[in-house]
Protein backbone atom coordinates (compact mmCIF):
# COMPACT_ATOMS: atom_id res chain seq x y z
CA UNK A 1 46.75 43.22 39.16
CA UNK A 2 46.80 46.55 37.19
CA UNK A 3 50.20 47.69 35.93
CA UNK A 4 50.92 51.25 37.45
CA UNK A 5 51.88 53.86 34.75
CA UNK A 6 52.28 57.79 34.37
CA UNK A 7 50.82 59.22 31.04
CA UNK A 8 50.48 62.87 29.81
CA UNK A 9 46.90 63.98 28.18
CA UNK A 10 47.47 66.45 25.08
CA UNK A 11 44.74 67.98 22.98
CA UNK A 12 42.57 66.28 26.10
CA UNK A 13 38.95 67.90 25.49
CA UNK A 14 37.15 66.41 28.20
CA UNK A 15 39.42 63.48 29.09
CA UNK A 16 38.82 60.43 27.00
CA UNK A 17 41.99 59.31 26.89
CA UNK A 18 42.06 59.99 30.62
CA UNK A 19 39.11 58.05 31.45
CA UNK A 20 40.79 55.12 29.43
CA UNK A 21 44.33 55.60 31.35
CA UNK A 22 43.22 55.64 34.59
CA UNK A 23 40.56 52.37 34.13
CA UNK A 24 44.37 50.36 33.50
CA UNK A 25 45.75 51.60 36.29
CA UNK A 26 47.25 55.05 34.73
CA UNK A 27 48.09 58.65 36.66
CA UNK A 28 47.79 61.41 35.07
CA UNK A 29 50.77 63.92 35.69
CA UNK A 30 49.86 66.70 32.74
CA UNK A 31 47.10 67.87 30.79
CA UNK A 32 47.06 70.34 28.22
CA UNK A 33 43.53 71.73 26.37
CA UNK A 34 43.56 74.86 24.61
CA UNK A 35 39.09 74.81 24.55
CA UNK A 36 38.11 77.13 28.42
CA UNK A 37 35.21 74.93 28.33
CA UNK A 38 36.68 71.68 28.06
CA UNK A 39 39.15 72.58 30.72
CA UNK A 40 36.29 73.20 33.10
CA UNK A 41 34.50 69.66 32.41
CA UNK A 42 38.26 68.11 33.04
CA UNK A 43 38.86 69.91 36.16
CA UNK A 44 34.95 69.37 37.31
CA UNK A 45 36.12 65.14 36.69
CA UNK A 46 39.00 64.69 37.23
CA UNK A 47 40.23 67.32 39.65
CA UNK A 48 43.34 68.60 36.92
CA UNK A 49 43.12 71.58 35.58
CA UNK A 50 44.50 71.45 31.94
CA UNK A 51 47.63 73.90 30.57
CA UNK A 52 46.07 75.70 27.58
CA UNK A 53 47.94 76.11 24.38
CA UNK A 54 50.27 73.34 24.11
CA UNK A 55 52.51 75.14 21.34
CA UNK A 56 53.07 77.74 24.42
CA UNK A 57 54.48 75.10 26.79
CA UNK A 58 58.11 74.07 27.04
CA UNK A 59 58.57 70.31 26.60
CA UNK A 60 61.30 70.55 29.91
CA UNK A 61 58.24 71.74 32.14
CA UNK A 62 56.67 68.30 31.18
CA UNK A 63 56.85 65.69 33.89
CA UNK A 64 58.40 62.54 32.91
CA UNK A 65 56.24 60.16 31.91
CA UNK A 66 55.40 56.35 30.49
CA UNK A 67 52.63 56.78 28.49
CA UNK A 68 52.14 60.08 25.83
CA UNK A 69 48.41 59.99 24.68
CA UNK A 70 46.90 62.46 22.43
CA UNK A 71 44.24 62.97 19.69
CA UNK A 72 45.92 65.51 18.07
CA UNK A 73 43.59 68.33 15.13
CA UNK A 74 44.60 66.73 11.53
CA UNK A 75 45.67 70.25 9.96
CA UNK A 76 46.49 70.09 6.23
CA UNK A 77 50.72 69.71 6.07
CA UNK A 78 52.30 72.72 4.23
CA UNK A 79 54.95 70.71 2.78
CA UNK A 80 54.96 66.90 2.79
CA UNK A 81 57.38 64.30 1.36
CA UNK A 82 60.43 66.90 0.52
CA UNK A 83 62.86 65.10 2.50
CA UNK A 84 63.36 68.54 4.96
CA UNK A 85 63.40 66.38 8.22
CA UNK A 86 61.27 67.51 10.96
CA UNK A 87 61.16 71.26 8.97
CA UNK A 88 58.06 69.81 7.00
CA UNK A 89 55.82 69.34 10.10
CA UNK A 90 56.76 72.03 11.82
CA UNK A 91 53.45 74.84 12.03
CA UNK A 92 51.12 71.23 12.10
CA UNK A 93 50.05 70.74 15.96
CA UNK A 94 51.69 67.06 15.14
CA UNK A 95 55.01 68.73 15.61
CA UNK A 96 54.16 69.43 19.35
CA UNK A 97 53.85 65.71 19.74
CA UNK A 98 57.19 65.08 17.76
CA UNK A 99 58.85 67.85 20.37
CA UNK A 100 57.48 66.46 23.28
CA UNK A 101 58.32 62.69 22.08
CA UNK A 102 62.12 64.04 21.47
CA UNK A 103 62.49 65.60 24.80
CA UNK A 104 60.95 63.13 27.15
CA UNK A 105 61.33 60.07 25.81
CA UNK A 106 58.02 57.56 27.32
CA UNK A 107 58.58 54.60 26.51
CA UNK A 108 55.15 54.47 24.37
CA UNK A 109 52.36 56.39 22.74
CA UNK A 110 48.73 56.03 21.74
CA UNK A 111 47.68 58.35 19.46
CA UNK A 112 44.57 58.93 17.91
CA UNK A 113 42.85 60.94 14.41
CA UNK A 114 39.67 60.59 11.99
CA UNK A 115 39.88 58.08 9.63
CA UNK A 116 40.53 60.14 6.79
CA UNK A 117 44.04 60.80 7.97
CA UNK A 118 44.72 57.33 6.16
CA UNK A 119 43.96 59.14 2.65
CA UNK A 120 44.46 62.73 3.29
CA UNK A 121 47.27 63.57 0.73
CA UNK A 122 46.60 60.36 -1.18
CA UNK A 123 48.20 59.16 1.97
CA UNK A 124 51.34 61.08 2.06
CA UNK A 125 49.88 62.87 5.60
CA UNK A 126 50.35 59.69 6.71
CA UNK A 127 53.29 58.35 5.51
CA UNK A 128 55.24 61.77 7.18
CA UNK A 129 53.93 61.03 10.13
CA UNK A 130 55.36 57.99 10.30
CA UNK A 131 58.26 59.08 8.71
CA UNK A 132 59.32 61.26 12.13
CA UNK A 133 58.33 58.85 14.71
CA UNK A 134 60.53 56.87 12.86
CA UNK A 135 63.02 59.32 12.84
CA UNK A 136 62.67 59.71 16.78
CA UNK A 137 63.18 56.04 17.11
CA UNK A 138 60.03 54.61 17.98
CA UNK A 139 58.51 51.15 16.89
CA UNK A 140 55.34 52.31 15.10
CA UNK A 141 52.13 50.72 14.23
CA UNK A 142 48.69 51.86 12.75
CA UNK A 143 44.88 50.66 12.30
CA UNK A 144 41.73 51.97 11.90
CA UNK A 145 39.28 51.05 14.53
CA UNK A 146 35.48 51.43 15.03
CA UNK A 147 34.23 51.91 18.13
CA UNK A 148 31.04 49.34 17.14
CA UNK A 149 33.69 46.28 17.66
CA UNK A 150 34.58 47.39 21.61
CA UNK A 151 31.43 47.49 22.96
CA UNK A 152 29.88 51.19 21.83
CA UNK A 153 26.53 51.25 19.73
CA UNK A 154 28.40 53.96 17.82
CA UNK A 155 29.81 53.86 14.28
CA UNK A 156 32.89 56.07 14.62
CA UNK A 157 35.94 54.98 13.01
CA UNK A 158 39.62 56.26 13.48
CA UNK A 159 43.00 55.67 12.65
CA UNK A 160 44.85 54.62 15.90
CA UNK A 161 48.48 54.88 15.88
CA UNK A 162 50.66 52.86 18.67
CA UNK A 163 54.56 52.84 19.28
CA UNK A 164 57.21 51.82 21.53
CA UNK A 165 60.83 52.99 22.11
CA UNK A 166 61.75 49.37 22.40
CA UNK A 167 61.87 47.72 18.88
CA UNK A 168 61.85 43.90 19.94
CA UNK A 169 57.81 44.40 20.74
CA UNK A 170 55.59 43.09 18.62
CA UNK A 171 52.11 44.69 19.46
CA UNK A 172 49.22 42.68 18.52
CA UNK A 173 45.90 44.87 18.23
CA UNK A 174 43.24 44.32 20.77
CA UNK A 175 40.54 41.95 19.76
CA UNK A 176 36.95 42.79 18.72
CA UNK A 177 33.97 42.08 20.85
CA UNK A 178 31.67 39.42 20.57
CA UNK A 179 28.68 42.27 20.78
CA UNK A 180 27.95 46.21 21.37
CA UNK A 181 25.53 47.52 23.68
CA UNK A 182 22.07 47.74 22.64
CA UNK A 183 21.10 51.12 22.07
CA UNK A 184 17.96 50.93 24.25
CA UNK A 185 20.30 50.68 27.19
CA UNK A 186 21.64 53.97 26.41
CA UNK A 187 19.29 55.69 25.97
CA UNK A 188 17.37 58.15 28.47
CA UNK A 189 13.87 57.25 29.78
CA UNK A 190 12.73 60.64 30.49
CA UNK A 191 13.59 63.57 27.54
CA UNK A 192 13.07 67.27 28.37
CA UNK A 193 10.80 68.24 25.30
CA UNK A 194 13.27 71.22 24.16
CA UNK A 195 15.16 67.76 22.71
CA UNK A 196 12.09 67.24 20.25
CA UNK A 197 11.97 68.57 16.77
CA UNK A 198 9.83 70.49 15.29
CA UNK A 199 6.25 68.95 13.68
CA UNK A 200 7.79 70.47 10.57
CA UNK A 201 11.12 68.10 10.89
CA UNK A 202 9.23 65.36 12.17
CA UNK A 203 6.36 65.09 9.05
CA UNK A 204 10.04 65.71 6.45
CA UNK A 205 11.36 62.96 7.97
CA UNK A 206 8.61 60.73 7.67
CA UNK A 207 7.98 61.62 4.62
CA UNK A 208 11.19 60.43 3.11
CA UNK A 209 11.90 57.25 5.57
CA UNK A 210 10.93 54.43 7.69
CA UNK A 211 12.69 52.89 9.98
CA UNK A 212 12.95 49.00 10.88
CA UNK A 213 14.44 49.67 13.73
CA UNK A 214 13.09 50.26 17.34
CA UNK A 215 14.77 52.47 18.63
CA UNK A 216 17.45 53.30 15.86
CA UNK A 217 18.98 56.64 15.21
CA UNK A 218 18.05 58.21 11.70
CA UNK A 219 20.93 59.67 10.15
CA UNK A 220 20.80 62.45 7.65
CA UNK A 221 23.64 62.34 5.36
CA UNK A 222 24.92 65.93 3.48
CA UNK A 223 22.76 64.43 0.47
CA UNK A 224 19.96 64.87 2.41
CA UNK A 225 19.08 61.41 2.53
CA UNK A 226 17.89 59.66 5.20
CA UNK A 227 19.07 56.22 7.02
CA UNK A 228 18.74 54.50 10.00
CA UNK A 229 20.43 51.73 12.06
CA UNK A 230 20.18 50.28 15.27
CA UNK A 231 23.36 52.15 16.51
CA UNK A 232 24.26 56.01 15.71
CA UNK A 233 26.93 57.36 13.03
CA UNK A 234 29.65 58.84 14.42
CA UNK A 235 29.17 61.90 16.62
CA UNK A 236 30.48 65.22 15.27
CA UNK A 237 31.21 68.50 16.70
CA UNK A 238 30.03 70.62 13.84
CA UNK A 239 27.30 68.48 12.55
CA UNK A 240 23.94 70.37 11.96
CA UNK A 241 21.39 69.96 14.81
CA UNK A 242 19.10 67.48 13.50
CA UNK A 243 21.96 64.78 12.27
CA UNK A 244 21.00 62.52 14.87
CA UNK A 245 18.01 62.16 15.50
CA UNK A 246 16.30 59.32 17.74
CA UNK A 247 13.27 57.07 16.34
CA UNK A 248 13.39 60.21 13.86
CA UNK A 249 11.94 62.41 16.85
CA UNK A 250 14.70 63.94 18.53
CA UNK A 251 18.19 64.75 18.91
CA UNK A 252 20.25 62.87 21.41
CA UNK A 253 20.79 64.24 25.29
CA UNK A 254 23.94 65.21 26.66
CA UNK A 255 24.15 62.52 28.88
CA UNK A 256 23.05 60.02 25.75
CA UNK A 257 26.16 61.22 23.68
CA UNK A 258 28.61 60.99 26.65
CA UNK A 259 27.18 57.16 26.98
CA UNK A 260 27.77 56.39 23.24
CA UNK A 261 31.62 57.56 23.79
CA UNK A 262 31.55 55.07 26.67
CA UNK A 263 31.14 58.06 29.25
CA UNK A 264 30.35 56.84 32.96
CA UNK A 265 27.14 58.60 34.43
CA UNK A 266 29.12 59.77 37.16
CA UNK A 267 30.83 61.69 34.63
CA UNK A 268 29.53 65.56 35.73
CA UNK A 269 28.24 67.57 33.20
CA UNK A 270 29.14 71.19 33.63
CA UNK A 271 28.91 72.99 30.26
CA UNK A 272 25.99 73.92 28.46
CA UNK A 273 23.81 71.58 25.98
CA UNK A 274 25.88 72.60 23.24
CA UNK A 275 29.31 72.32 24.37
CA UNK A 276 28.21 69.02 25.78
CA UNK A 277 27.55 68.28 22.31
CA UNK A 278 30.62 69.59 20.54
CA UNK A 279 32.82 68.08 23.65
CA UNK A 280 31.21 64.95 22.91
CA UNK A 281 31.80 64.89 19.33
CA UNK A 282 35.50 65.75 19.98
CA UNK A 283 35.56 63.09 22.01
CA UNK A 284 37.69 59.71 21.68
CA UNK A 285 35.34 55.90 22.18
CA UNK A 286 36.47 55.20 25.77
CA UNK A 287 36.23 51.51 25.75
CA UNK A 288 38.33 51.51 22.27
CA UNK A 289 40.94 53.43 23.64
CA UNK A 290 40.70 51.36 26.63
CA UNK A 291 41.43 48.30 25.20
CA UNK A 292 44.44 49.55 22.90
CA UNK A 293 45.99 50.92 26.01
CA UNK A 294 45.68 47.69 27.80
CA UNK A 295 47.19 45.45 25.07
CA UNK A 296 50.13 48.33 25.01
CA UNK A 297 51.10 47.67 28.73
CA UNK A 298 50.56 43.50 28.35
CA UNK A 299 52.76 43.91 25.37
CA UNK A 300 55.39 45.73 27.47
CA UNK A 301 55.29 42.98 30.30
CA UNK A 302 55.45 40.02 28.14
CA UNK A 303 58.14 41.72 25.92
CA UNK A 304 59.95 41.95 29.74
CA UNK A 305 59.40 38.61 30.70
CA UNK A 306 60.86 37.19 27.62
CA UNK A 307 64.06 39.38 27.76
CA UNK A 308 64.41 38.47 31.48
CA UNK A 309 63.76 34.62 30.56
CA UNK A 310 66.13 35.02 27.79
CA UNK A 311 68.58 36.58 29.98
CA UNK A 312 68.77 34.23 32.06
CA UNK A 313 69.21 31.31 29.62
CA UNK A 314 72.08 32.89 27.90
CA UNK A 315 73.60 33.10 31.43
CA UNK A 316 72.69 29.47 32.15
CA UNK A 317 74.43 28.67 29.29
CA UNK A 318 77.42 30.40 29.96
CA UNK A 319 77.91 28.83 33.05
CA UNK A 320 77.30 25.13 31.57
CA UNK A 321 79.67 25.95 29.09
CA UNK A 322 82.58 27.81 31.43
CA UNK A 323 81.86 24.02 33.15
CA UNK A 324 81.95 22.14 30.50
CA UNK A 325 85.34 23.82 29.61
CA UNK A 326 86.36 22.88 33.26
């Protein structure tokens, strides 16, 4: 039986984290997106229509909730490690997080950034960020994760960071699977041809590779070279048109790119071929996110159990003792 839960959706693009939520037996009861066309592909799904800048919006309008989720932008930090409190985060989009976290008070959080977070600052980025959770009270862990080990023929690695008001939990991260999906089963029988690249594209890319792989996505690095693997590199909003490309023929659909974030096909698509694309690449690995999620709220319950078990003992005891003294 799903555990029922309330969770808010910040910096929610076109609802990954929602998607996730909801599959564990979430409600949403916020949303905030600052991108007009993002908003639209929420509202079209999920029937919410989004707040819009979330530095305009006062943490007291914010319904309570259980769950705060986010994938918040990774803006440089000003000022980091100077000992200034909260002061050094403040003008970061991070500090909206911090100021909703301080006023509302969920129980936990699942938040999510590119990998390079880990390093930014020689790590220091980091390190402050974990500095005020701290400093709100929260139990806080962190891990990179790639979406190829839950289920996603998609390279696309991220620093996930989990925590929990209650400091007696011990949160285990969510196992790897066994396999991901083959890419075949993603992909799209039937391709308009506006997909296709050019003959000039197609002989360059010959030229320079072949691929083992059948199909496999051939990946053009900022070198200029050329590789290709039976899964795709991670998706990215500004990347140049032909990054992707599919047997070395074409670029990926919409509909492709929403599957390799885990996507269902019922998801609608709304917005035009190229905010499909950058929506996608903003996009957090659905089944990744799903299964952090879901070893947050088993953590919770078993953390529960035990106090309630141990509860109870300690009372047992008392009484066999109060008898004993009898």
């Amino acid at each position: 039986m799903q555990q029922k839960f309330t969770f808010i959706d910040l910096f929610a693009g076109i609802g990954g984290f929602h998607t996730a939520a909801v599959r564990n037996g979430g409600e949403c009861v916020f949303a905030s997106e600052i991108d007009s066309h993002a908003q639209a592909a929420y509202f079209a799904n999920y029937g919410i229509q989004p707040h819009g800048d979330i530095t305009q919006i006062d943490a007291s309008n914010i319904p309570d909730h259980d769950l705060l989720l986010g994938g918040f932008p990774c803006q440089p930090f000003s000022i980091i490690g100077k000992g200034q409190g909260f002061d050094d985060i403040r003008g970061t989009l991070f500090f909206d997080i911090v100021r909703i976290l301080q006023a509302k008070r969920p129980q936990a959080f699942v938040l999510e950034n590119v990998k390079r977070l880990a390093s930014h600052h020689k790590g220091k980025t980091l390190a402050r960020i974990l500095d005020a959770l701290d400093e709100l009270g929260y139990n806080t862990s962190w891990k990179i994760l790639n979406a190829l080990d839950y289920g996603l023929p998609q390279k696309r690695e991220r620093v996930i960071l989990v925590g929990f008001l209650d400091h007696t939990i011990n949160f285990f991260w969510p196992e790897k699977v066994a396999q991901y999906i083959p890419l075949a089963h993603l992909l799209e029988q039937t391709v308009d041809e506006k997909h296709f690249v050019s003959q000039r594209i197609y002989e360059k890319r010959h030229a320079v590779h072949q691929s083992q792989y059948q199909p496999g996505i051939w990946h053009e690095n900022k070198s200029g070279n050329v590789a290709s693997h039976p899964y795709s590199c991670a998706l990215r909003a500004g990347a140049s048109y032909n990054y992707l490309l599919v047997d070395g023929k074409r670029r990926l659909t919409p509909r492709e790119m929403l599957r390799l974030q885990g996507f269902p096909d019922t998801f609608e698509i709304v917005c035009s071929d190229t905010q499909t694309r950058k929506q996608a690449g903003n996009a957090v690995p659905v089944p990744m996110i799903q299964a952090v999620i879901q070893e947050v709220l088993c953590t919770q319950t078993k953390t529960k159990k035990q106090q309630t078990q141990n509860k109870y003992r300690a009372v047992s005891v008392g009484r066999v003792s109060q008898l004993s003294y009898l």
